[in-house]
C-alpha atoms as a PDB file:
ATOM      1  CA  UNK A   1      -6.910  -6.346   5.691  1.00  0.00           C
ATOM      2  CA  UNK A   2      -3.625  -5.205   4.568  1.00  0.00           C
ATOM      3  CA  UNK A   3      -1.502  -7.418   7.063  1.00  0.00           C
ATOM      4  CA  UNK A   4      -3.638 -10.445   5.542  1.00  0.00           C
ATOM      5  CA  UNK A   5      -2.946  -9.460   1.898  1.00  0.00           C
ATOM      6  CA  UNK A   6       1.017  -9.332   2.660  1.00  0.00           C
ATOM      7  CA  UNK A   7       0.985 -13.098   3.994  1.00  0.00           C
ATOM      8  CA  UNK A   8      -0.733 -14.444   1.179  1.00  0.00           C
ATOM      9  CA  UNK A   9       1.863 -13.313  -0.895  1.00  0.00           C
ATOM     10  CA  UNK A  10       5.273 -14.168   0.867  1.00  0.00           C
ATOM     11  CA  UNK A  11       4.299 -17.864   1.262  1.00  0.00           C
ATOM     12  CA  UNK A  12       4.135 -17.654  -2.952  1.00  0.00           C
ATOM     13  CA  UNK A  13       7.323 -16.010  -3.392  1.00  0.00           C
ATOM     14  CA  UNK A  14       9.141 -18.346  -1.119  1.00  0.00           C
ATOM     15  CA  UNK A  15       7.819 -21.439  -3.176  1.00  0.00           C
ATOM     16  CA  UNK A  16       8.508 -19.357  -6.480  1.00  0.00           C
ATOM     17  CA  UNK A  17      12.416 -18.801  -5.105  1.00  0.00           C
ATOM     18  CA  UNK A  18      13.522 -22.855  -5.616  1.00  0.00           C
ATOM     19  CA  UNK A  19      11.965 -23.037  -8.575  1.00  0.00           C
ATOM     20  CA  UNK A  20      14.393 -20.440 -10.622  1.00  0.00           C
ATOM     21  CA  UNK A  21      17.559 -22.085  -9.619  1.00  0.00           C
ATOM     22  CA  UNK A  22      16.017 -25.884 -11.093  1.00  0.00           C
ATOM     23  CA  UNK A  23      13.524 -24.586 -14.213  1.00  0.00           C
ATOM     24  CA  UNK A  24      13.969 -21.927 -16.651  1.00  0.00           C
ATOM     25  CA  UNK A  25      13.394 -18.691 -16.435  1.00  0.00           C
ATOM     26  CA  UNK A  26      10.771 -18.158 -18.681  1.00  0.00           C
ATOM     27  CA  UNK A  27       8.301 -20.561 -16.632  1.00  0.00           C
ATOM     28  CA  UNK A  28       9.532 -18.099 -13.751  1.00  0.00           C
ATOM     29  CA  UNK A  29       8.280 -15.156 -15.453  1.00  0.00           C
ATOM     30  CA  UNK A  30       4.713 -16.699 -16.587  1.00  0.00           C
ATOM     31  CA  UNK A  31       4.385 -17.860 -13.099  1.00  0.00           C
ATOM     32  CA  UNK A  32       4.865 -13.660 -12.044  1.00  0.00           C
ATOM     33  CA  UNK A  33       2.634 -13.178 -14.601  1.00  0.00           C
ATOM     34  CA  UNK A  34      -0.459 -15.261 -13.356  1.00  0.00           C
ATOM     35  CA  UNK A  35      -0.006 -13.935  -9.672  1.00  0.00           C
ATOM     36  CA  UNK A  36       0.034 -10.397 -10.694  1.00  0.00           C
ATOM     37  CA  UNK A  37      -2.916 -10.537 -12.691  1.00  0.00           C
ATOM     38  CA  UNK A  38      -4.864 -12.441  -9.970  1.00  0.00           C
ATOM     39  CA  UNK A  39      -3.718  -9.892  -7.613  1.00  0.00           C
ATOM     40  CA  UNK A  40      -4.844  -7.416  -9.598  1.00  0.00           C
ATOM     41  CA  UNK A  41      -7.933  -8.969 -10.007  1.00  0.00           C
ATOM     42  CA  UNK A  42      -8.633  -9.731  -6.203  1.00  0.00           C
ATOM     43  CA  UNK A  43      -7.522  -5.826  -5.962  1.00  0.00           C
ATOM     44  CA  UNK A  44     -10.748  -4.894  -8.143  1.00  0.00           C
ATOM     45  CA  UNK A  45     -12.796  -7.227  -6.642  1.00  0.00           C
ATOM     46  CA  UNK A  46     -12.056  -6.032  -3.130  1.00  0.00           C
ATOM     47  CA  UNK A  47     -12.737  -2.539  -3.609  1.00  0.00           C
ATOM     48  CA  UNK A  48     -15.390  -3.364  -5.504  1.00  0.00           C
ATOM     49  CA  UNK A  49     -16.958  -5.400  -2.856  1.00  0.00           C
ATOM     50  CA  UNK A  50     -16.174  -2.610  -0.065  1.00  0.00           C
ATOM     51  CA  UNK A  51     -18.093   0.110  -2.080  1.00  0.00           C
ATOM     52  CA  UNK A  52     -20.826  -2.386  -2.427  1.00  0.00           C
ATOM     53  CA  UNK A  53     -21.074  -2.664   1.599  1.00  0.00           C
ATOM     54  CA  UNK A  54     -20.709   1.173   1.477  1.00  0.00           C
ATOM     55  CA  UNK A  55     -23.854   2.235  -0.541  1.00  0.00           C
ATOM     56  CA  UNK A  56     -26.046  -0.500   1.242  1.00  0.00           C
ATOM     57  CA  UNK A  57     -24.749   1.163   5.060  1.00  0.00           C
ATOM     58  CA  UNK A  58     -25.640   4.491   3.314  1.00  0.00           C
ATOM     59  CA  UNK A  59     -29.207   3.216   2.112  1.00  0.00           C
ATOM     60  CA  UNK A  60     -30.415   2.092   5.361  1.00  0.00           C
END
């Protein structure tokens, strides 16, 4: 799962790259912004997920 997590991400900091050199900076930074807290979210929502799947193998 952690191979498939790493190439989400360089695809989006490839794209990101052009656009520093053409738009300011500060668009730049609110672009980091959104990805990192969608990361973070999909983070949450992952492990929350797997300890879902966890405690329903453990019930049965």
């Amino acid at each position: 799962m952690s191979k498939f997590v790493v190439n989400l991400d360089e695809p989006q900091s490839e794209s990101v790259k052009p656009q520093e050199s053409s738009n300011e900076p500060k668009k730049r930074r609110g672009c980091g912004r959104i990805l990192g807290i969608l990361g973070i979210i999909s983070l949450i929502f992952f492990a929350h997920w797997r300890n879902r799947r966890l405690f329903l193998l453990a019930e049965r």
